[in-house]
Protein backbone atom coordinates (compact mmCIF):
# COMPACT_ATOMS: atom_id res chain seq x y z
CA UNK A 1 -11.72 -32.24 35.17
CA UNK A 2 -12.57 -31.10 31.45
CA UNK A 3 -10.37 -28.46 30.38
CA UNK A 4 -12.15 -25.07 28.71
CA UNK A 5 -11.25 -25.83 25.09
CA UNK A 6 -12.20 -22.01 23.89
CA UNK A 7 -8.81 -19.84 23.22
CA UNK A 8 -7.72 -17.81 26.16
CA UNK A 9 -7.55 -14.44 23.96
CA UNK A 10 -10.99 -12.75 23.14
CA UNK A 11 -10.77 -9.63 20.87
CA UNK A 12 -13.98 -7.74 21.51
CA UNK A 13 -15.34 -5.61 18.54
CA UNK A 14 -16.90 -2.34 20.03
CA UNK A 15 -18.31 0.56 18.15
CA UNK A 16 -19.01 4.17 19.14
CA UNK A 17 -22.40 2.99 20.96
CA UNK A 18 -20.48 0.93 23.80
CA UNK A 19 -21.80 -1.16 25.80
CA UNK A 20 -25.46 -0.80 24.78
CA UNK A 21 -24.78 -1.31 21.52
CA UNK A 22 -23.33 -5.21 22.27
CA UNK A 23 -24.74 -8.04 21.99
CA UNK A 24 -25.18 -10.21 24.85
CA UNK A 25 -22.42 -12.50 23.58
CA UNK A 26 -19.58 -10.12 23.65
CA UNK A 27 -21.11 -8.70 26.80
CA UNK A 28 -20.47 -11.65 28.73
CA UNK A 29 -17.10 -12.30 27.64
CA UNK A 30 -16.37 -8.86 29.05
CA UNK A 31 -18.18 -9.45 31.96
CA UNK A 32 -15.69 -12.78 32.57
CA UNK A 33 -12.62 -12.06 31.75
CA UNK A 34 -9.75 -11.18 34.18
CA UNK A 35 -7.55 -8.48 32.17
CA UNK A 36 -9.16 -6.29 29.99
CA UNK A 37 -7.25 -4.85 26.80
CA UNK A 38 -7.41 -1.66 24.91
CA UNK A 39 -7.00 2.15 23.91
CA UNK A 40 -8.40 4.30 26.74
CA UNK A 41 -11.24 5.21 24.57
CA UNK A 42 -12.44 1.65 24.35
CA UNK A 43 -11.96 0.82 27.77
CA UNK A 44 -14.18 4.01 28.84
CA UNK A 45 -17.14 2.63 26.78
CA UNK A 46 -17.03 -0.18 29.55
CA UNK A 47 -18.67 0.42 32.68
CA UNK A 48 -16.93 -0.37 35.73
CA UNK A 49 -19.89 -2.05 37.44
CA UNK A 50 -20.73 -4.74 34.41
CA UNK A 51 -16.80 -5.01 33.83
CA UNK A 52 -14.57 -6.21 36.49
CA UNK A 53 -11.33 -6.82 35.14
CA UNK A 54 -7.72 -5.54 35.23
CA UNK A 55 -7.40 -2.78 33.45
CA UNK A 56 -4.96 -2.93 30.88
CA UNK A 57 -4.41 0.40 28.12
CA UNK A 58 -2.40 -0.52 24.93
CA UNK A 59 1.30 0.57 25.17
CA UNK A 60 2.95 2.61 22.51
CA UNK A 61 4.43 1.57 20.10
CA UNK A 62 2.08 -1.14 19.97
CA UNK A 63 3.17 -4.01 18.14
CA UNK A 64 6.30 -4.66 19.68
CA UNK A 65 4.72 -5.06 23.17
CA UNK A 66 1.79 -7.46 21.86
CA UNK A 67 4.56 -10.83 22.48
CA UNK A 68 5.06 -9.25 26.07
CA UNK A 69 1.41 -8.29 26.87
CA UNK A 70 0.48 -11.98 26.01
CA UNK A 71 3.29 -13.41 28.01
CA UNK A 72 2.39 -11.60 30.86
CA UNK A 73 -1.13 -12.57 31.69
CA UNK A 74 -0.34 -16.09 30.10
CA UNK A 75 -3.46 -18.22 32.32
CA UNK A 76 -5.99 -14.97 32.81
CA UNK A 77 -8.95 -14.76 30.67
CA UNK A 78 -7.88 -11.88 28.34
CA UNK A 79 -10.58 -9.78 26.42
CA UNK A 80 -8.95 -7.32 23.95
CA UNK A 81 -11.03 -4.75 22.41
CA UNK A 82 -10.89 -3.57 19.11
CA UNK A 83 -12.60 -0.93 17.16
CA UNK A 84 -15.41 -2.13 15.17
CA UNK A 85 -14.62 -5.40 12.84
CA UNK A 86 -11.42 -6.40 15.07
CA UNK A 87 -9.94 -8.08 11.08
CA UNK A 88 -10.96 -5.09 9.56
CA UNK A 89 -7.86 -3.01 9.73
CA UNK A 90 -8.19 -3.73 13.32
CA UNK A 91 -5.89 -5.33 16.14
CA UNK A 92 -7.13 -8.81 15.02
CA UNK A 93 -4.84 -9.15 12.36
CA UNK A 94 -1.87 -8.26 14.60
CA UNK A 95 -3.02 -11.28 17.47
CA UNK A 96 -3.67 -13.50 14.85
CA UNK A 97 0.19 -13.27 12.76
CA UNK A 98 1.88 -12.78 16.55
CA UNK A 99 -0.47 -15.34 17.94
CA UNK A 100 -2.04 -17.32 15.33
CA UNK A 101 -5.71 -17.69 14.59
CA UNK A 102 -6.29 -20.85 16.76
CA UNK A 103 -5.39 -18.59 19.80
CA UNK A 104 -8.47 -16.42 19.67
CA UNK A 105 -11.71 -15.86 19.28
CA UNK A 106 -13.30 -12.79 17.43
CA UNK A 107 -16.33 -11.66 18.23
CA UNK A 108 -17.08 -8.91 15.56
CA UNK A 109 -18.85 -5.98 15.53
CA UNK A 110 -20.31 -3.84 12.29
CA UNK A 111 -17.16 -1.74 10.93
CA UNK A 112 -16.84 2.16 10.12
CA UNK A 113 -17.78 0.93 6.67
CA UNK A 114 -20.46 -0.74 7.15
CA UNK A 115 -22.04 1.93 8.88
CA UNK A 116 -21.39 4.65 6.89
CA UNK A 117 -22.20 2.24 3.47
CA UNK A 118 -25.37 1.91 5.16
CA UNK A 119 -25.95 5.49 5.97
CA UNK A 120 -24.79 6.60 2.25
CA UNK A 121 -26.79 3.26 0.16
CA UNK A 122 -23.78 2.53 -0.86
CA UNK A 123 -22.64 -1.45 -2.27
CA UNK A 124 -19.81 -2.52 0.33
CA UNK A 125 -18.56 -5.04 -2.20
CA UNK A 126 -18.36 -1.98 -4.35
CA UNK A 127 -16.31 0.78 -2.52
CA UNK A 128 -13.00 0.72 -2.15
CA UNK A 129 -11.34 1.16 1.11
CA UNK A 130 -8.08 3.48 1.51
CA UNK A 131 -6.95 3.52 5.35
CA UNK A 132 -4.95 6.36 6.70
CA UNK A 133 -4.41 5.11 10.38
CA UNK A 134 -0.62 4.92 10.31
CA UNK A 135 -0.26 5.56 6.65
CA UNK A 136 1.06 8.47 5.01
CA UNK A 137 -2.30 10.67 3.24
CA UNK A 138 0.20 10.63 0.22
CA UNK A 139 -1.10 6.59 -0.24
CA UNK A 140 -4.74 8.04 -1.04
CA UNK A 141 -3.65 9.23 -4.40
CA UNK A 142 -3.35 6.05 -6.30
CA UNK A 143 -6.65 5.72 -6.14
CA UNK A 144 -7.63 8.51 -7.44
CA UNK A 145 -9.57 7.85 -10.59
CA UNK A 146 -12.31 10.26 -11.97
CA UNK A 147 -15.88 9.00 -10.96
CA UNK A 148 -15.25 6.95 -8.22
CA UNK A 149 -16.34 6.51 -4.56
CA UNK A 150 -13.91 6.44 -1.88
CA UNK A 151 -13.92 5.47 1.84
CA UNK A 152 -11.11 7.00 3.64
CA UNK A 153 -10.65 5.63 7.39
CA UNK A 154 -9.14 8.71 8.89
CA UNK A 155 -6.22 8.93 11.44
CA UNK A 156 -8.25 11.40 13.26
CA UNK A 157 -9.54 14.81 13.91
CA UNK A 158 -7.24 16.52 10.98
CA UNK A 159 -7.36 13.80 8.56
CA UNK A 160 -10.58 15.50 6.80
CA UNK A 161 -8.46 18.76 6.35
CA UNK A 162 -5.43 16.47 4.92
CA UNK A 163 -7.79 14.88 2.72
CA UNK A 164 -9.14 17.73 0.76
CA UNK A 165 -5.69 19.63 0.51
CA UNK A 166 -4.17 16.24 -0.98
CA UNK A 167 -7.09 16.03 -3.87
CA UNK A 168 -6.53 19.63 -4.15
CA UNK A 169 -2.96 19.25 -4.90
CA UNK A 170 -3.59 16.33 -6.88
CA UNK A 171 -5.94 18.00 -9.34
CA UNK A 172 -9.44 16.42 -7.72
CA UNK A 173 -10.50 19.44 -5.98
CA UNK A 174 -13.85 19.46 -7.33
CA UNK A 175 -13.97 16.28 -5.13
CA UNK A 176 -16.88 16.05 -3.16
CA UNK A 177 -16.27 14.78 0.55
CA UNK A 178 -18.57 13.94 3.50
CA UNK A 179 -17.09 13.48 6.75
CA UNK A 180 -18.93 11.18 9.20
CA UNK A 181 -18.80 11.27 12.61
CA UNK A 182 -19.09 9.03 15.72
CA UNK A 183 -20.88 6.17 13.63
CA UNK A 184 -23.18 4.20 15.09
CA UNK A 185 -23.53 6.30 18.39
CA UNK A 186 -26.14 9.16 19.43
CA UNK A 187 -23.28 11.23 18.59
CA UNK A 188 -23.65 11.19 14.62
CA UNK A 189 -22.85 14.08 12.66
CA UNK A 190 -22.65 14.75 8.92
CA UNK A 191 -21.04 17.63 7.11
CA UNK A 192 -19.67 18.23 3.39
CA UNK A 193 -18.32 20.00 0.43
CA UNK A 194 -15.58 20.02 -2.03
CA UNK A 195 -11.83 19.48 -1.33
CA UNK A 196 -10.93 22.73 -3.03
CA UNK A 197 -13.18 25.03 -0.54
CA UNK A 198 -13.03 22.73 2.56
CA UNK A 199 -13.53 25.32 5.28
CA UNK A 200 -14.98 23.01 8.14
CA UNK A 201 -12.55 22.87 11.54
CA UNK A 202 -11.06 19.71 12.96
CA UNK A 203 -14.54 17.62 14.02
CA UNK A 204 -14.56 14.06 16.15
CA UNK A 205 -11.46 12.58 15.72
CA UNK A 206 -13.97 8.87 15.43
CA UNK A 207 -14.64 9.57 11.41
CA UNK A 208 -14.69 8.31 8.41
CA UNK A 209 -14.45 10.16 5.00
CA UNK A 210 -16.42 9.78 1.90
CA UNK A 211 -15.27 10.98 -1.29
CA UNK A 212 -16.42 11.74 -4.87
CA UNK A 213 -13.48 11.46 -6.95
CA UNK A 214 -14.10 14.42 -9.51
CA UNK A 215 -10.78 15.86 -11.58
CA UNK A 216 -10.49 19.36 -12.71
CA UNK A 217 -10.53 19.99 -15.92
CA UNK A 218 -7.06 20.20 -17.55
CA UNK A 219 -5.68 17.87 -14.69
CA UNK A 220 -3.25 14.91 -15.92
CA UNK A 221 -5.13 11.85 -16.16
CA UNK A 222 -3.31 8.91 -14.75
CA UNK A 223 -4.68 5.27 -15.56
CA UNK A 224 -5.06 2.57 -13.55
CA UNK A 225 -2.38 -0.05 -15.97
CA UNK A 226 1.45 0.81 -16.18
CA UNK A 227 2.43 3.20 -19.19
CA UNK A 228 1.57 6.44 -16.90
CA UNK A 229 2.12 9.67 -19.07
CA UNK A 230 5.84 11.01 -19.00
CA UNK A 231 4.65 14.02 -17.87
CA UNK A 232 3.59 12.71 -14.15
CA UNK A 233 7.01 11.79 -13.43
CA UNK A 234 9.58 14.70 -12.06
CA UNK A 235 12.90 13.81 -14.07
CA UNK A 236 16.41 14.84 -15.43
CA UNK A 237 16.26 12.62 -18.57
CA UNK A 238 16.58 9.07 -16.84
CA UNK A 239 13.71 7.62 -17.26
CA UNK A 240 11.72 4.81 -18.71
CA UNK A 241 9.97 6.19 -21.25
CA UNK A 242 6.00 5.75 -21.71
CA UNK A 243 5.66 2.90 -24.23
CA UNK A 244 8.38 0.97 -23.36
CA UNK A 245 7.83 0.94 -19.47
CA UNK A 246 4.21 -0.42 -20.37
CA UNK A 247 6.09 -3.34 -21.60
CA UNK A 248 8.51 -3.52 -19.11
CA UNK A 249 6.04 -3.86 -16.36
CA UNK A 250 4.12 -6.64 -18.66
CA UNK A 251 7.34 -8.83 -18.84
CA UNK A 252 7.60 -8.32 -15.00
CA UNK A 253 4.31 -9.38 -14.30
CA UNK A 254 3.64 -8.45 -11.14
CA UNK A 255 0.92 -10.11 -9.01
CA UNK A 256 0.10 -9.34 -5.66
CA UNK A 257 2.06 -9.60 -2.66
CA UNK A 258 5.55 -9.33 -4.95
CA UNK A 259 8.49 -7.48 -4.39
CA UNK A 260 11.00 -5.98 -6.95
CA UNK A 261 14.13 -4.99 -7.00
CA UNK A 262 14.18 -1.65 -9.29
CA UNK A 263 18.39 -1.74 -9.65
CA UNK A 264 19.40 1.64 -11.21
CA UNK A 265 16.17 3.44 -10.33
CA UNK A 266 16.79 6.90 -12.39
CA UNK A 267 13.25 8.39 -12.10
CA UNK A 268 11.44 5.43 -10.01
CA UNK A 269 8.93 4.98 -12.71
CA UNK A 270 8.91 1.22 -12.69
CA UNK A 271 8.93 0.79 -9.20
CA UNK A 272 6.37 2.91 -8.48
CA UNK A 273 4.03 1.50 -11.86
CA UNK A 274 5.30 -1.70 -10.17
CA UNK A 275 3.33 -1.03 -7.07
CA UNK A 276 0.37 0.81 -8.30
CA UNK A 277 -1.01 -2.55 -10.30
CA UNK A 278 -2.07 -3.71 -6.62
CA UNK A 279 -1.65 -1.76 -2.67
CA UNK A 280 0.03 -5.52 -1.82
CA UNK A 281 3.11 -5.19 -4.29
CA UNK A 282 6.50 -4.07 -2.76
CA UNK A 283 9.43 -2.86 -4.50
CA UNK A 284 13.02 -1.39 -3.58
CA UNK A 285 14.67 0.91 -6.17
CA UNK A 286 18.54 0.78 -5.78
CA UNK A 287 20.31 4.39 -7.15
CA UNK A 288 23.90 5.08 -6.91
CA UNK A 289 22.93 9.14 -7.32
CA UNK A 290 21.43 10.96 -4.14
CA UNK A 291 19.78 13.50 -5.80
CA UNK A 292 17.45 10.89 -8.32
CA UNK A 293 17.08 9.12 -5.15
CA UNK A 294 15.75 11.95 -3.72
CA UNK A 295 13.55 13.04 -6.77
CA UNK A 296 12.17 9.02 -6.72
CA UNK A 297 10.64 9.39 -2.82
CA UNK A 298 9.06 12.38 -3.99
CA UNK A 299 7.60 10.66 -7.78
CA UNK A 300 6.92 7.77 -5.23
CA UNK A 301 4.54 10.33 -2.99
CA UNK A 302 2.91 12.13 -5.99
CA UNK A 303 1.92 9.19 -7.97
CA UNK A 304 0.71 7.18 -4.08
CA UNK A 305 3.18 5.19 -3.49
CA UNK A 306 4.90 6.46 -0.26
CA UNK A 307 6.19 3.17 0.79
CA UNK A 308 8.57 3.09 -1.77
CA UNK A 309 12.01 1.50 -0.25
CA UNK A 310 14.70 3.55 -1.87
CA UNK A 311 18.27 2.48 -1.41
CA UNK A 312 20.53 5.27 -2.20
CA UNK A 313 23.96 3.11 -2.83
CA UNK A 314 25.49 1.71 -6.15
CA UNK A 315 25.12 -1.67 -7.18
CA UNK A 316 25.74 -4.81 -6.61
CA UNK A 317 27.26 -3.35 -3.09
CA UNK A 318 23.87 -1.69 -2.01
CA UNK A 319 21.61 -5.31 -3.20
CA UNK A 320 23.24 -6.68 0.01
CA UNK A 321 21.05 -7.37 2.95
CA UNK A 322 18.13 -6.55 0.31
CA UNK A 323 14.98 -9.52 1.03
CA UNK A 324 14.62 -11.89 -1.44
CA UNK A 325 13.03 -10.41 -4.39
CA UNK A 326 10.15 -11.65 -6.41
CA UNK A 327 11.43 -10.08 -9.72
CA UNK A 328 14.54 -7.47 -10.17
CA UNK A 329 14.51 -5.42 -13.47
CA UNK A 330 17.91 -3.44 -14.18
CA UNK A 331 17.18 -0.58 -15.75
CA UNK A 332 21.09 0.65 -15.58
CA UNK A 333 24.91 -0.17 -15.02
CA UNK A 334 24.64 -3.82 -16.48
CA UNK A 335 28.37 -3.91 -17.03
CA UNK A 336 28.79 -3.24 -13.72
CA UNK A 337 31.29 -6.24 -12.39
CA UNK A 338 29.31 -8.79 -10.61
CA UNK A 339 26.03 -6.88 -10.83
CA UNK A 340 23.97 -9.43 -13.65
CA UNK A 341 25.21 -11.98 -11.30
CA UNK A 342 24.43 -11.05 -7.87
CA UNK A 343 20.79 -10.23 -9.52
CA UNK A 344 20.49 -13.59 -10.56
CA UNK A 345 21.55 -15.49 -7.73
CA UNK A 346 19.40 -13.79 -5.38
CA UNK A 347 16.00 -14.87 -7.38
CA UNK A 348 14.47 -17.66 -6.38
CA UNK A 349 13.03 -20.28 -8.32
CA UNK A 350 9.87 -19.19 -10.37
CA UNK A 351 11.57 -15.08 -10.18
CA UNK A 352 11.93 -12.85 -13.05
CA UNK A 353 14.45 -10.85 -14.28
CA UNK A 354 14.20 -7.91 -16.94
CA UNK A 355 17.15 -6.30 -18.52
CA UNK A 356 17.15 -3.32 -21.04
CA UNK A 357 19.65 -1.19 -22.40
CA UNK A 358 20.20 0.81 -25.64
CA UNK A 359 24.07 0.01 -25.87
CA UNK A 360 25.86 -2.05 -28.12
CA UNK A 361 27.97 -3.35 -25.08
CA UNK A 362 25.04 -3.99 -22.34
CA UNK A 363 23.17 -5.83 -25.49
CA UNK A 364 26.23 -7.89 -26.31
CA UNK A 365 26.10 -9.34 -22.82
CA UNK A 366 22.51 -9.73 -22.50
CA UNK A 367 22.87 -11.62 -25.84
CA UNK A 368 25.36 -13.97 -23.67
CA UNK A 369 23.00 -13.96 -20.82
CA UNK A 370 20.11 -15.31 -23.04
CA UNK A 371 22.25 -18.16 -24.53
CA UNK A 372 23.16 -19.59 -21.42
CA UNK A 373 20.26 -19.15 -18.99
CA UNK A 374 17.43 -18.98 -22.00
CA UNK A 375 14.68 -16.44 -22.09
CA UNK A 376 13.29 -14.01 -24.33
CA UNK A 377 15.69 -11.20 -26.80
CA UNK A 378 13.19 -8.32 -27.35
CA UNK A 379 14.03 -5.01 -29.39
CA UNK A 380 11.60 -2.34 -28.65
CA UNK A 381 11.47 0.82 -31.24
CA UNK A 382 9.00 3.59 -30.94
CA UNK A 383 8.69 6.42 -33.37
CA UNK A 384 6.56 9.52 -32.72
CA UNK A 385 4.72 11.55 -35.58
CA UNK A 386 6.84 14.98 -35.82
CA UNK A 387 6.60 17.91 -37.82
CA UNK A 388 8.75 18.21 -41.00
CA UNK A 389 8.38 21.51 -42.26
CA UNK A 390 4.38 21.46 -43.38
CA UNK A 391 4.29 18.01 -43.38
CA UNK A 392 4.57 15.44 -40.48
CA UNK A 393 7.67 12.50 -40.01
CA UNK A 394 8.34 9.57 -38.08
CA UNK A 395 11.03 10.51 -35.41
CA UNK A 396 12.84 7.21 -34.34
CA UNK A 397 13.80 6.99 -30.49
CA UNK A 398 16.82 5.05 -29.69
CA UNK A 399 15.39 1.32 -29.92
CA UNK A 400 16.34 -0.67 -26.50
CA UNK A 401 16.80 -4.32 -25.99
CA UNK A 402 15.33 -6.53 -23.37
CA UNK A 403 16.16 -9.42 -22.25
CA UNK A 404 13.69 -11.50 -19.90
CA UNK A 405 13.65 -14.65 -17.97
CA UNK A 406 12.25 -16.52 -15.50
CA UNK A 407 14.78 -18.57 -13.43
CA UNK A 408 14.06 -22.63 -12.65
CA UNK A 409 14.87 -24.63 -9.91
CA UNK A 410 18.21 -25.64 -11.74
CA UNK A 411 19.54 -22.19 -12.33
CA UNK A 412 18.38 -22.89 -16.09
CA UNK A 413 15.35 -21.34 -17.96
CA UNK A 414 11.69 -23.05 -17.43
């Protein structure tokens, strides 16, 4: 007898038209298999008389009970259904890193974004994608850029509501937004306006937003590369000032997917300019003080980076237990005992470390630092144009040295 060499796991992309709006492909793997999979709005879309199988509604929380769920109906025909494109935000991505991609099959079905591109002639390749389905709306705002189209996947019925009070607050209430409804289905409803008079009650909690990024006029603009304006950052003095963070961030490099350890965050500003080059980066900001700790989650959720990991301890105590980073910059306490140290061991080969200080004593040992592990000695001085009576002077900031490295297999510079 010839075993069936297809994957026992179907995930089943379904869209707000059900059943009639599948094709006959997906319909029959339905129609086969012995446990059906999904949120009770999916599984209603099925009818009972096409559908035969078990029953099965997605526990909450629901990653955590994926490994179980599998194990249970290990040698049943399982059919999992998934909103729309089931790798598109979707459960897919969750069977295939639990269960790995040889284990399934997808059978897709047009996304959210599709659908509304479609319906608004808009470029898919062209509009960016923010998801607020488990996300905090604060993540919406590093995208934010004057002029550009947005896609918000909402979390449901209040997420339009959230939306405009967010580019309100963030100085893009002359936004315009569009909220689409039950895509795809009979069901389809359109309405709009602007963030900053968005009067329109809770709708379908199936929708999708679309938004016109617009920014008020005297609203701080904030650029997409790191060397944000001083002013966007809430602070009490410790912070990374413009110029020099901008090239800070460029000897850290970051490239997405990293993570950083930000050791003596003061104001978060690298760690959060860390993560806004790319919605993949990761960084944890280490600060001894509760209060800056405190005033980094909220620069963290103004500039749109909510998932900001801040460690409120003093180093090198609170590194431990820390993942491996990809790069750590120290922005404070370098003669800390042990800290340079324990920052170096834990990079791996190919990491990057990035030291500055403006004292003669944390320059003295980066000096040290550089002769034995190699790297790059940088002094940074900026002066700003001041006035001097009627006339206008250079004003010299306290220059700061950096020292930066990468780290090689050997412990010794590459």
């Amino acid at each position: 007898m010839i075993s069936d060499p297809r994957p026992a796991v179907s995930v089943v992309g379904i869209g707000a038209d059900g059943w009639d709006g599948l094709p006959e492909t997906s319909r029959a793997v339905l129609r086969a298999a012995d446990v059906l999979v999904g949120g009770a709005r999916q599984l209603a879309l099925l009818p009972a008389a096409e559908c035969a199988g078990e029953r099965v509604p997605w526990p909450s929380p629901l990653r955590p009970a994926v490994p179980a769920l599998l194990a249970e109906h290990a040698g049943r025909r399982l059919a999992v259904l998934a909103s729309g494109d089931p790798m598109f935000y979707g459960i897919g991505r969750t069977l295939t890193e639990l269960a790995g991609a040889d284990a399934l099959r997808v059978l897709p079905h047009p996304s959210a974004v599709s659908y509304a591109c479609a319906r608004l002639g808009l470029p898919v390749e062209e509009t960016e994608v923010v998801t607020l389905v488990g996300r905090p709306a604060a993540g919406l705002a590093a995208a934010l850029h004057h002029g550009r189209r947005l896609l918000v996947l909402s979390a449901g019925a209040d997420t339009p509501a959230e939306v405009a009070a967010l580019l309100t607050e963030r100085g893009f209430g002359p936004s315009r937004m569009q909220v689409l409804e039950q895509l795809g289905s009979e069901r389809e409803r359109r309405v709009g306006g602007t963030a900053e008079t968005w009067e329109h009650p809770p709708g379908d909690p199936l929708n999708v937003v679309a938004v016109d990024c617009a920014r008020a006029t005297g609203a701080l603009r904030l650029g997409a590369v790191p060397g944000l304006p001083d002013e966007a950052y809430e602070n009490d003095g410790q912070l990374t000032k413009r110029h020099v963070r901008a090239a800070t961030l460029a000897a850290l490099a970051p490239a997405p997917g990293e993570l950083l350890w930000d050791v003596g965050g003061g104001s978060g500003s690298i760690a959060i300019e860390w993560m806004r080059t790319h919605r993949s980066c990761r960084a944890v900001t280490v600060e001894r003080d509760a209060e800056r700790a405190r005033r980094i989650e909220r620069n963290a959720e103004s500039l749109g980076v909510p998932g900001l990991r801040v460690v409120t301890a003093a180093a090198p105590a609170g590194l431990a237990g820390l993942p491996v980073p990809d790069a750590v910059f120290i922005g404070g306490g370098l003669t800390a005992p042990g800290l340079l140290d324990a920052c170096w061991d834990a990079l791996p080969e190919g990491g990057r470390l990035v030291a500055n200080t403006v004292t003669l004593e944390s320059e003295a040992l980066l000096a040290e630092r550089c002769r034995r592990h190699g790297g790059e000695l940088v002094r940074l001085a900026v002066a700003h144009a001041v006035p001097v009576g009627g006339f206008t002077g250079w004003r010299q900031a306290m220059p700061v040295t950096q020292w930066s490295v990468t780290k090689s297999s050997a412990g010794e510079p590459s």
